[in-house]
Protein backbone atom coordinates (compact mmCIF):
# COMPACT_ATOMS: atom_id res chain seq x y z
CA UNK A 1 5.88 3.85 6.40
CA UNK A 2 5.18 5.23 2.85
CA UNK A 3 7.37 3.52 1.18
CA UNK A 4 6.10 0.02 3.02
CA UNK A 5 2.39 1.22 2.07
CA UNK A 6 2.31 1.44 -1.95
CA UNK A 7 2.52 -0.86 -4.44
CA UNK A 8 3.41 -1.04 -8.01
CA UNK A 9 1.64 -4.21 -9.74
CA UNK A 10 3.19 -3.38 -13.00
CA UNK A 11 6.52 -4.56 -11.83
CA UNK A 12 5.39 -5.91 -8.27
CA UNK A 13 4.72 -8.51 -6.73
CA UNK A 14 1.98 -10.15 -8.95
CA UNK A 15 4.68 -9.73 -11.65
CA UNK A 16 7.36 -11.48 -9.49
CA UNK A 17 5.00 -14.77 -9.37
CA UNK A 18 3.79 -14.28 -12.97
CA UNK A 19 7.70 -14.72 -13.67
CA UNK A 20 8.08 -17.71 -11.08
CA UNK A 21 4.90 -19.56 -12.80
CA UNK A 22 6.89 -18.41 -16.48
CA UNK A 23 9.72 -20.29 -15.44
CA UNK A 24 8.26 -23.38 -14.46
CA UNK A 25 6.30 -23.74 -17.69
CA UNK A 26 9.81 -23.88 -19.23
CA UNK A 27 11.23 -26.10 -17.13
CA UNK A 28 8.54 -28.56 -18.19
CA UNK A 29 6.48 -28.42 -14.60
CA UNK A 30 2.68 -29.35 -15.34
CA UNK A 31 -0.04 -26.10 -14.69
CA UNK A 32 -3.46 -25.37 -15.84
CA UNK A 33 -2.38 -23.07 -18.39
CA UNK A 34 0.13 -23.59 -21.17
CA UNK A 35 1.92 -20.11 -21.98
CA UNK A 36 1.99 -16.87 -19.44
CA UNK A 37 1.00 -13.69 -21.31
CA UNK A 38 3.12 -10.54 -20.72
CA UNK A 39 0.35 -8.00 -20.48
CA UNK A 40 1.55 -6.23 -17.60
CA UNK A 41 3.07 -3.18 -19.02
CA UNK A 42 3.43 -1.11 -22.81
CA UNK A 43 6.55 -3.25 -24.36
CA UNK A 44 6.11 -3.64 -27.90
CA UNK A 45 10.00 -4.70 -28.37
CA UNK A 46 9.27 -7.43 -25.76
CA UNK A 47 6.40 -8.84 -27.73
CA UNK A 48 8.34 -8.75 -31.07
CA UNK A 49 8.32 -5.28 -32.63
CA UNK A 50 11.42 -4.45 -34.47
CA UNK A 51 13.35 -1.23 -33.13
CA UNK A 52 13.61 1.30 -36.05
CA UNK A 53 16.35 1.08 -38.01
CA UNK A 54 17.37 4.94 -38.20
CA UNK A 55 17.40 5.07 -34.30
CA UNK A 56 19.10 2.32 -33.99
CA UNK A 57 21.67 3.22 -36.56
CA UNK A 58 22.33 6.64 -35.03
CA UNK A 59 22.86 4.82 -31.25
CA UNK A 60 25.41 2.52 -32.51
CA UNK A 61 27.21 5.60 -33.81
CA UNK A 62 26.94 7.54 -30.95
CA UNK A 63 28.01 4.53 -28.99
CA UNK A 64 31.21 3.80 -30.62
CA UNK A 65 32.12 6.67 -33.30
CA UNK A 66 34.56 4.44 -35.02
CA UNK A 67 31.48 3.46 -37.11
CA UNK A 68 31.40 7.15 -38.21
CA UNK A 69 34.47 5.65 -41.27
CA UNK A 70 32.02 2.67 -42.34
CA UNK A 71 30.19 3.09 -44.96
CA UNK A 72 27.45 1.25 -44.48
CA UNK A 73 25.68 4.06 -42.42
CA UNK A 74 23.91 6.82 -44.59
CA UNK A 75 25.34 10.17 -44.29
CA UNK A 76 22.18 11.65 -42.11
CA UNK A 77 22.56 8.69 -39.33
CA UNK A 78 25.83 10.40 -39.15
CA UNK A 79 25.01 13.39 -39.19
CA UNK A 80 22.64 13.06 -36.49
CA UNK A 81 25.62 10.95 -34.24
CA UNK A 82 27.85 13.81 -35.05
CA UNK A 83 25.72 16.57 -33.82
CA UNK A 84 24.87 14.91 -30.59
CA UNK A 85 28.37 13.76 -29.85
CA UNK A 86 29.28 17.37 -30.55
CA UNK A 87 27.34 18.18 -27.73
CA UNK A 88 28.99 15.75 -25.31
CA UNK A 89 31.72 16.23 -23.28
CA UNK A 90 34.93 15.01 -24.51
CA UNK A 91 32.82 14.02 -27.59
CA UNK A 92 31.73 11.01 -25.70
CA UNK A 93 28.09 9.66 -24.70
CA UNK A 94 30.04 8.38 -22.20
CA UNK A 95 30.38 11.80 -19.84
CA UNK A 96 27.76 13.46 -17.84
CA UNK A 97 25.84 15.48 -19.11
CA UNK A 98 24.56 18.70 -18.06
CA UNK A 99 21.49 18.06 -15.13
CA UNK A 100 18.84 19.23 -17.42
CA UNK A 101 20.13 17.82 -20.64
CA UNK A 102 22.35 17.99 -23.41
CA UNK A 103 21.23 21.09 -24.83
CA UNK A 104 21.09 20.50 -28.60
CA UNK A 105 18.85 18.00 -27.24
CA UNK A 106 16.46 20.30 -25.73
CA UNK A 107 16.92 22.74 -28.72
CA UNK A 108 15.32 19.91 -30.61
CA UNK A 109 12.75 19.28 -28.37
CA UNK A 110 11.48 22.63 -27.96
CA UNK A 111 11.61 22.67 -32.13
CA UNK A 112 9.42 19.21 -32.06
CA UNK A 113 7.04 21.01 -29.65
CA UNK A 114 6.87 24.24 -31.27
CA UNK A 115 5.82 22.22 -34.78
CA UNK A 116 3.28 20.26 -32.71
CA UNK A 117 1.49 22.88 -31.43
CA UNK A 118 1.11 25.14 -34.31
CA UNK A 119 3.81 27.50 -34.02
CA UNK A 120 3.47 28.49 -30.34
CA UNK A 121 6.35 29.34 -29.34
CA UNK A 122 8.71 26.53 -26.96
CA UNK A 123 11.60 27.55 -24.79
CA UNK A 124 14.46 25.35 -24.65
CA UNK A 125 15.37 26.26 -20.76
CA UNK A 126 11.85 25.23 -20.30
CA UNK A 127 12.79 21.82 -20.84
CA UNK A 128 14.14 18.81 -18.87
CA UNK A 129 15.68 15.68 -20.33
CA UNK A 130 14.16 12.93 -17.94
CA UNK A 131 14.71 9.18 -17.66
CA UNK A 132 11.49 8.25 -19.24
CA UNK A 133 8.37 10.34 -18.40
CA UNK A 134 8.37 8.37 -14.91
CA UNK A 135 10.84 10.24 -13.98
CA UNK A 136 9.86 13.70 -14.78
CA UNK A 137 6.16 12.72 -13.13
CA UNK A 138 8.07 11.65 -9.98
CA UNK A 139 9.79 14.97 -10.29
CA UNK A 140 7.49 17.03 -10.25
CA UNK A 141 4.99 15.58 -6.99
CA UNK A 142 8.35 15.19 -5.32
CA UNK A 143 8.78 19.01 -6.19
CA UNK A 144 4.86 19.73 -5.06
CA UNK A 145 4.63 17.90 -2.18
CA UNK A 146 4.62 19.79 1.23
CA UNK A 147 2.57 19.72 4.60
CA UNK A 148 1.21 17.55 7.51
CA UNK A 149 -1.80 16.64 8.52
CA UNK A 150 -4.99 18.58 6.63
CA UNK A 151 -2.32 20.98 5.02
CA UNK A 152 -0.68 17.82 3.60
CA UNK A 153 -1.16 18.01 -0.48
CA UNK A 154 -3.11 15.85 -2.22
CA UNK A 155 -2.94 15.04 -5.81
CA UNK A 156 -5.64 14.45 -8.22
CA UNK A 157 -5.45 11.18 -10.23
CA UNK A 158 -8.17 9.44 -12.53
CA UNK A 159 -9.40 6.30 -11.52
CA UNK A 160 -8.77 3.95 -13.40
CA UNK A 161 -5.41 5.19 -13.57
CA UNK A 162 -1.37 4.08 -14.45
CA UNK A 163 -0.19 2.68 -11.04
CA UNK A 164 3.02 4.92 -11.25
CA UNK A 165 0.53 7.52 -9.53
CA UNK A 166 -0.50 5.98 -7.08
CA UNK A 167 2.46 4.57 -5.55
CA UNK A 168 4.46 8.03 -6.10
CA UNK A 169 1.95 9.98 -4.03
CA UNK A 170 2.14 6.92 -1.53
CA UNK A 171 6.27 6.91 -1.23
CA UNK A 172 6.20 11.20 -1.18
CA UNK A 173 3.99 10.76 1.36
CA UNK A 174 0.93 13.12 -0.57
CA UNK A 175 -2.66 12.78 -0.16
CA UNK A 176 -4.31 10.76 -3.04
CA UNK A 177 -7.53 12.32 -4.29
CA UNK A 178 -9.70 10.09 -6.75
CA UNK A 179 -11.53 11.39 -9.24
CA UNK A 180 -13.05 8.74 -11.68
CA UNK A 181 -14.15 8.69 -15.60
CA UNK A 182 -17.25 7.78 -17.03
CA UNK A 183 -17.18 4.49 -17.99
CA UNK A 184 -20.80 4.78 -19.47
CA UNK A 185 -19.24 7.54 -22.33
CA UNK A 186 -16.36 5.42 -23.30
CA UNK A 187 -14.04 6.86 -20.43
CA UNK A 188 -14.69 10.82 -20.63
CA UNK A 189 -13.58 13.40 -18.01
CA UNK A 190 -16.99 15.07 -16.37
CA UNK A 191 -15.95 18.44 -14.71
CA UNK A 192 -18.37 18.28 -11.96
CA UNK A 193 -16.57 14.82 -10.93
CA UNK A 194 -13.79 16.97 -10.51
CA UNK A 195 -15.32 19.89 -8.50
CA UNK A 196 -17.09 16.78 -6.65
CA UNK A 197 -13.93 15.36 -5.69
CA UNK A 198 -12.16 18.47 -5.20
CA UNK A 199 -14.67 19.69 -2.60
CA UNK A 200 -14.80 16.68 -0.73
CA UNK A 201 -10.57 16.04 -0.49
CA UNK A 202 -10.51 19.50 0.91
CA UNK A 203 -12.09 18.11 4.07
CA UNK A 204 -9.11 16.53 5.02
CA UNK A 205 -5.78 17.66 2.80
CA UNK A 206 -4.79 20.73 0.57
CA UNK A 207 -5.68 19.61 -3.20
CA UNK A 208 -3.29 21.38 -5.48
CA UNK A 209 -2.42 18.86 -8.40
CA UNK A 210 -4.38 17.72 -11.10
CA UNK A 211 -3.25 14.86 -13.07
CA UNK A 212 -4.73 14.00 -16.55
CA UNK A 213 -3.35 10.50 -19.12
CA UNK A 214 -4.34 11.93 -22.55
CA UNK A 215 -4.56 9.93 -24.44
CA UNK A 216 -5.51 7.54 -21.29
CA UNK A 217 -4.11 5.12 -19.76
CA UNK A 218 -5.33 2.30 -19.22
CA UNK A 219 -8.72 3.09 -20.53
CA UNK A 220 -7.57 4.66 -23.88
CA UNK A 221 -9.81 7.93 -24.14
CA UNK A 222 -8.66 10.57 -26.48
CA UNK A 223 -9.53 14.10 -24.64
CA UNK A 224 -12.02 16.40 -27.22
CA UNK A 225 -10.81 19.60 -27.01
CA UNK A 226 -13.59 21.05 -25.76
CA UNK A 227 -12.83 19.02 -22.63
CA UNK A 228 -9.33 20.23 -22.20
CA UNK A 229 -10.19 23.69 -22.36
CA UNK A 230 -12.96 23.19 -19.37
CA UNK A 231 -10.17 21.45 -17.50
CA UNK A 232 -8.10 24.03 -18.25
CA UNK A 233 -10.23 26.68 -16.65
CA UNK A 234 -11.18 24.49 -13.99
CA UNK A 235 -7.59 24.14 -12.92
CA UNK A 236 -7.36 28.17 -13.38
CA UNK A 237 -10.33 28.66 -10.82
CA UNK A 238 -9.36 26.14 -8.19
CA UNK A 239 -5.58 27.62 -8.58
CA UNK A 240 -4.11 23.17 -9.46
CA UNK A 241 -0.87 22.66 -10.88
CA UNK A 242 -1.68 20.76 -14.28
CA UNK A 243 -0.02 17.41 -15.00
CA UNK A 244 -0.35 16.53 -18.52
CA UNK A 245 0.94 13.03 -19.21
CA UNK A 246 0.87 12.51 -23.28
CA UNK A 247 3.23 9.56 -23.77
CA UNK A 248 0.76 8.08 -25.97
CA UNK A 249 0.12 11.32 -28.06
CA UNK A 250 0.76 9.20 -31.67
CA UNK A 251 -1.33 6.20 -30.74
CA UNK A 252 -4.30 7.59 -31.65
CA UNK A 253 -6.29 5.42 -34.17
CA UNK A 254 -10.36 6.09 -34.32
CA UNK A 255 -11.71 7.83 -37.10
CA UNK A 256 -13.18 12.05 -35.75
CA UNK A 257 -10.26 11.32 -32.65
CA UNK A 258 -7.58 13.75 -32.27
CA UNK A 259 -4.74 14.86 -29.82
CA UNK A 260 -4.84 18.18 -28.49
CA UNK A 261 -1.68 18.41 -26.43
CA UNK A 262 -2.46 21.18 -23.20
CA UNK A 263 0.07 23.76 -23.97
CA UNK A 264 -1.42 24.35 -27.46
CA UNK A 265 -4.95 24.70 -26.05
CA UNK A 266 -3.93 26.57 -22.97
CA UNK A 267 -1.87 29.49 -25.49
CA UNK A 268 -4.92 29.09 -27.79
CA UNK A 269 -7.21 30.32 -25.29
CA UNK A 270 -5.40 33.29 -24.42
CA UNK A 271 -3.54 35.52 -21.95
CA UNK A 272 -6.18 34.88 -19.31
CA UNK A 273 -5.46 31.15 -19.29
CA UNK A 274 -1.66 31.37 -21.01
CA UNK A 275 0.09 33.55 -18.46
CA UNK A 276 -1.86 32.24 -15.59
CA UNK A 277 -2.35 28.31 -15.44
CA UNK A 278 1.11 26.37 -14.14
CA UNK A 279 1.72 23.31 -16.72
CA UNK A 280 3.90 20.23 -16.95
CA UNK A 281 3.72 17.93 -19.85
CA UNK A 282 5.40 14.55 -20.65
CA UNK A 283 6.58 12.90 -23.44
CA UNK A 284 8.95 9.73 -23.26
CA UNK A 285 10.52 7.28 -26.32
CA UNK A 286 9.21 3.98 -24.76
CA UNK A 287 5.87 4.24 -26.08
CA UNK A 288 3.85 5.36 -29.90
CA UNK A 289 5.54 3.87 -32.51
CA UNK A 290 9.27 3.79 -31.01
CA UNK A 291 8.35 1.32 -28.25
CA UNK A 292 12.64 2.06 -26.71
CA UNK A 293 11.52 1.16 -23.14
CA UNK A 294 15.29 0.22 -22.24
CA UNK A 295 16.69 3.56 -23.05
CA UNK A 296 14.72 5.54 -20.62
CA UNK A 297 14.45 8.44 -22.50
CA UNK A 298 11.97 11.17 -21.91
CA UNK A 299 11.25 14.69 -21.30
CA UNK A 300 8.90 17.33 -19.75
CA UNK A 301 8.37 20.83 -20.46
CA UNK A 302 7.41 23.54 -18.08
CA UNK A 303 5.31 26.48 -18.44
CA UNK A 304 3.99 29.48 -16.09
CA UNK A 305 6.50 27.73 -13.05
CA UNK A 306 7.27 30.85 -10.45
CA UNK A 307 11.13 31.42 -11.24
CA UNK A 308 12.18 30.26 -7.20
CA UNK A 309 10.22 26.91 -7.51
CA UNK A 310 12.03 26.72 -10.93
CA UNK A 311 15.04 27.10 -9.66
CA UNK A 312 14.33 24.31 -6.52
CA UNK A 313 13.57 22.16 -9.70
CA UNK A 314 16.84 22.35 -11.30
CA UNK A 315 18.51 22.07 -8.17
CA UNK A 316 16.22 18.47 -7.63
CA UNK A 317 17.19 17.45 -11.04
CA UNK A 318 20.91 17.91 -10.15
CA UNK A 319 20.71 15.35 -6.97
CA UNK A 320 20.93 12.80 -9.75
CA UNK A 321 23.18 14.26 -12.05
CA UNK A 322 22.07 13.75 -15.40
CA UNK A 323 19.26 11.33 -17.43
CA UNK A 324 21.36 8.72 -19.30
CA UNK A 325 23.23 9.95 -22.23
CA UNK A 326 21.81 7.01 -24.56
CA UNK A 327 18.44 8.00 -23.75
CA UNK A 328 18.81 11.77 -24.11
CA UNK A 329 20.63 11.10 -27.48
CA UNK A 330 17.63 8.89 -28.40
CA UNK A 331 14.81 11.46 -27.35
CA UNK A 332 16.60 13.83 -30.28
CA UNK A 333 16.19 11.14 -33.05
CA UNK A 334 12.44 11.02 -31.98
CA UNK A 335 11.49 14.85 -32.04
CA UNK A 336 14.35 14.87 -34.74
CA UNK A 337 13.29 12.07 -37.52
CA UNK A 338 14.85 11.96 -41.20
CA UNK A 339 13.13 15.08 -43.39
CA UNK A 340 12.47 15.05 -47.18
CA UNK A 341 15.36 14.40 -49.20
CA UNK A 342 17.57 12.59 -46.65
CA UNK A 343 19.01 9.36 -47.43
CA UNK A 344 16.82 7.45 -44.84
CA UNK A 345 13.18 9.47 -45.12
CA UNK A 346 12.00 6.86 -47.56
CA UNK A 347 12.68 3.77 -45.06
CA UNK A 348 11.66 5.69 -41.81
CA UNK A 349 8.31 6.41 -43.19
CA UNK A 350 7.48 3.04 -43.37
CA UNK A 351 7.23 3.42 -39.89
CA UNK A 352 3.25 3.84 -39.85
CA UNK A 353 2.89 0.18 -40.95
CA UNK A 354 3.86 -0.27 -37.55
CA UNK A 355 0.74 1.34 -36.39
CA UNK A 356 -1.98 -1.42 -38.32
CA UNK A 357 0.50 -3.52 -36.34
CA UNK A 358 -0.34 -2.28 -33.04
CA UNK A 359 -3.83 -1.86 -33.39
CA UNK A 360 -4.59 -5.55 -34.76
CA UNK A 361 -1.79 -6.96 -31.69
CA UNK A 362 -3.89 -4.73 -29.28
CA UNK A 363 -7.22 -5.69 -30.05
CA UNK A 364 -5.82 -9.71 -30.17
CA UNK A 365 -4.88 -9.61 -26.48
CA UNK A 366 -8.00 -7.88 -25.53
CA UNK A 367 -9.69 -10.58 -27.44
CA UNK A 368 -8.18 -13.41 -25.38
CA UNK A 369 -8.32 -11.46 -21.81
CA UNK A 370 -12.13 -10.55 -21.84
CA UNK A 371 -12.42 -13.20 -19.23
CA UNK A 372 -9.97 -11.82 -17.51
CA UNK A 373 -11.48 -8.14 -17.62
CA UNK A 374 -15.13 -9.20 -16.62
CA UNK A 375 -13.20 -10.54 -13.72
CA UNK A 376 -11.55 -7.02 -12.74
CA UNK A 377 -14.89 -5.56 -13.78
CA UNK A 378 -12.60 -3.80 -16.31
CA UNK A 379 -14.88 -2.70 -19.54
CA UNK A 380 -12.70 -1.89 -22.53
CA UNK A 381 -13.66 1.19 -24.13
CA UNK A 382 -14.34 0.89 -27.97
CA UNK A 383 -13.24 3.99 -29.35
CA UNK A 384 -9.51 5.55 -29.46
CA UNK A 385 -6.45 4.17 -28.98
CA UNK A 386 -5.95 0.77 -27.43
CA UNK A 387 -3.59 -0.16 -24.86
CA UNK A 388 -2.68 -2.74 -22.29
CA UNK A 389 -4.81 -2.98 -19.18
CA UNK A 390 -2.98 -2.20 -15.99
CA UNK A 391 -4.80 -3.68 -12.86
């Protein structure tokens, strides 16, 4: 029954007959309209972008190491292939890997997190290689879900929010418990919404997840810090599991905006908070500036989990043996970029033109689909980062 209840527009069944009518148009068939727009979902290789060179060059490597003799690659591209094949088995990105990742992988990852945030400190057995964040979100609420009836739990989600939500508490058969931004102030998170929707879901289910898009999706808000920490103690008081999804931590564009990932504010504000609050962030490579949808890489990190649920989540993770290989090998290159003094530092960094890129794409669609939005009643927020509208 929960699986015939939810749906996923994103790749549903509006998409299906956005596809038929697609079609058509190419095979010459008459409409009202002239070209179908492919604003469904964050693709940026689908509308054009160009996939960076250095990760590219590094997955052809690691895909067939005969390359590793030409030399056309530069010496770091190999480098990187060699390291991650290294850590395959049979020195093949062809083998399984281990259930929660390759572990160089994670070494890196936990390295990329630890420069992020400061210096706090990032534990590579705290990590888990995932097939895109989607499936580290799914992972977790499958992981959290429990109960019938009023003990069933139910899972706080922003409204508007990524469909992915939605249709995962749905299919797990969880309680979904709205809580909804201010349009009026471009978006923000208002505490007593929360408590206000808290209070009221505990009526009829066992709230004990809070989800939180930062930066947001689809509405684009950037989180002030000052909000995150009152989340943050919010969560601590009502005793919620924090979901912090922050796949779109680099698309950040508005002059005075700036991310605060939740780990580094949750260590900043000490052992009462640090030791206390249970935390699961995301990160994937199919969004920011890398836009590598197809690879399905990803990861989430895990902090303050009780060492038997931890240990329920490994087992989980093993059901499906590993993430792919590819995509694990391509979440290294992105917490793992050329440095100073390598032969391909000086052509990565022109990366950030991609960015002015982005940002003048964005605001075009929005541009052409503000009919469209005053038809969803959809305002578009004009601060932060921009991104495509999911209805």
């Amino acid at each position: 029954m929960s699986l015939s209840e939810f749906f996923f527009c994103v790749f549903g069944m509006t998409w299906n007959d956005l596809k038929v009518c697609f079609f058509t148009l190419l095979q010459g068939v008459k409409k009202p309209f002239e070209e179908v727009i492919k604003a469904n979902i964050g693709d940026t290789h689908a509308m054009g972008q160009r996939p960076i060179t250095f990760f590219r060059q590094v997955m052809a490597l690691c895909c067939y190491p005969l390359l590793l003799d030409d030399n056309k690659f530069p010496e770091d591209a190999k480098n990187r292939a060699r390291r991650i094949l290294q850590s395959c088995g049979g020195n093949s990105i062809g083998a399984y890997t281990t259930s929660q990742g390759i572990d160089c992988v994670r070494h890196d990852v936990a390295n990329y997190i630890q420069r992020r945030d400061g210096g706090i400190p990032s534990d590579p057995d705290n990590i888990y290689l995932t097939t895109g964040a989607s499936d580290g979100i799914v992972t977790i609420l499958k992981l959290l879900t429990t109960g019938e009836g009023r003990t069933r739990t139910g899972v706080m989600i922003s409204i508007p929010q990524y469909p992915l939500y939605s249709a995962s508490i749905a299919e797990l058969g969880a309680v979904q418990v709205n809580y909804y931004l201010n349009e009026e102030k471009c978006w923000s998170l208002d505490i007593s919404e929360l408590q206000r929707s808290l209070q009221e879901a505990r009526e009829h289910c066992n709230p004990s997840v809070l989800c939180i898009i930062n930066p947001g999706n689809p509405t684009g808000q950037v989180q002030s810090r000052q909000c995150i920490e009152d989340v943050i103690q919010f969560a601590a008081k009502e005793n919620l599991f924090l979901m912090a999804d922050e796949v779109y931590q680099d698309n950040v564009y508005a002059e005075g905006c700036e991310f605060h990932s939740f780990k580094k504010v949750l260590f900043e504000m000490g052992p009462e908070y640090s030791s206390k609050v249970e935390l699961a962030s995301f990160h994937s490579t199919s969004k920011c500036y890398m836009g590598e949808c197809g690879f399905r890489g990803g990861y989430m990190e895990v902090i303050n989990m009780d060492p038997e649920v931890k240990a329920q989540l490994t087992k989980l993770v093993s059901v499906r043996l590993c993430p792919p290989a590819p995509g694990q090998a391509l979440m290294d290159l992105v917490v793992n970029s050329p440095q100073p003094g390598e032969p391909s530092h000086q052509t990565f960094m022109k990366v950030p033109f991609i960015f002015p890129y982005c940002r003048f794409f964005f605001y075009h669609i929005f541009q052409m689909s503000d009919h469209m939005l005053e038809v969803f009643h959809f305002h578009k927020t004009r601060q932060n980062h921009r991104n495509w509208p999911d209805f």
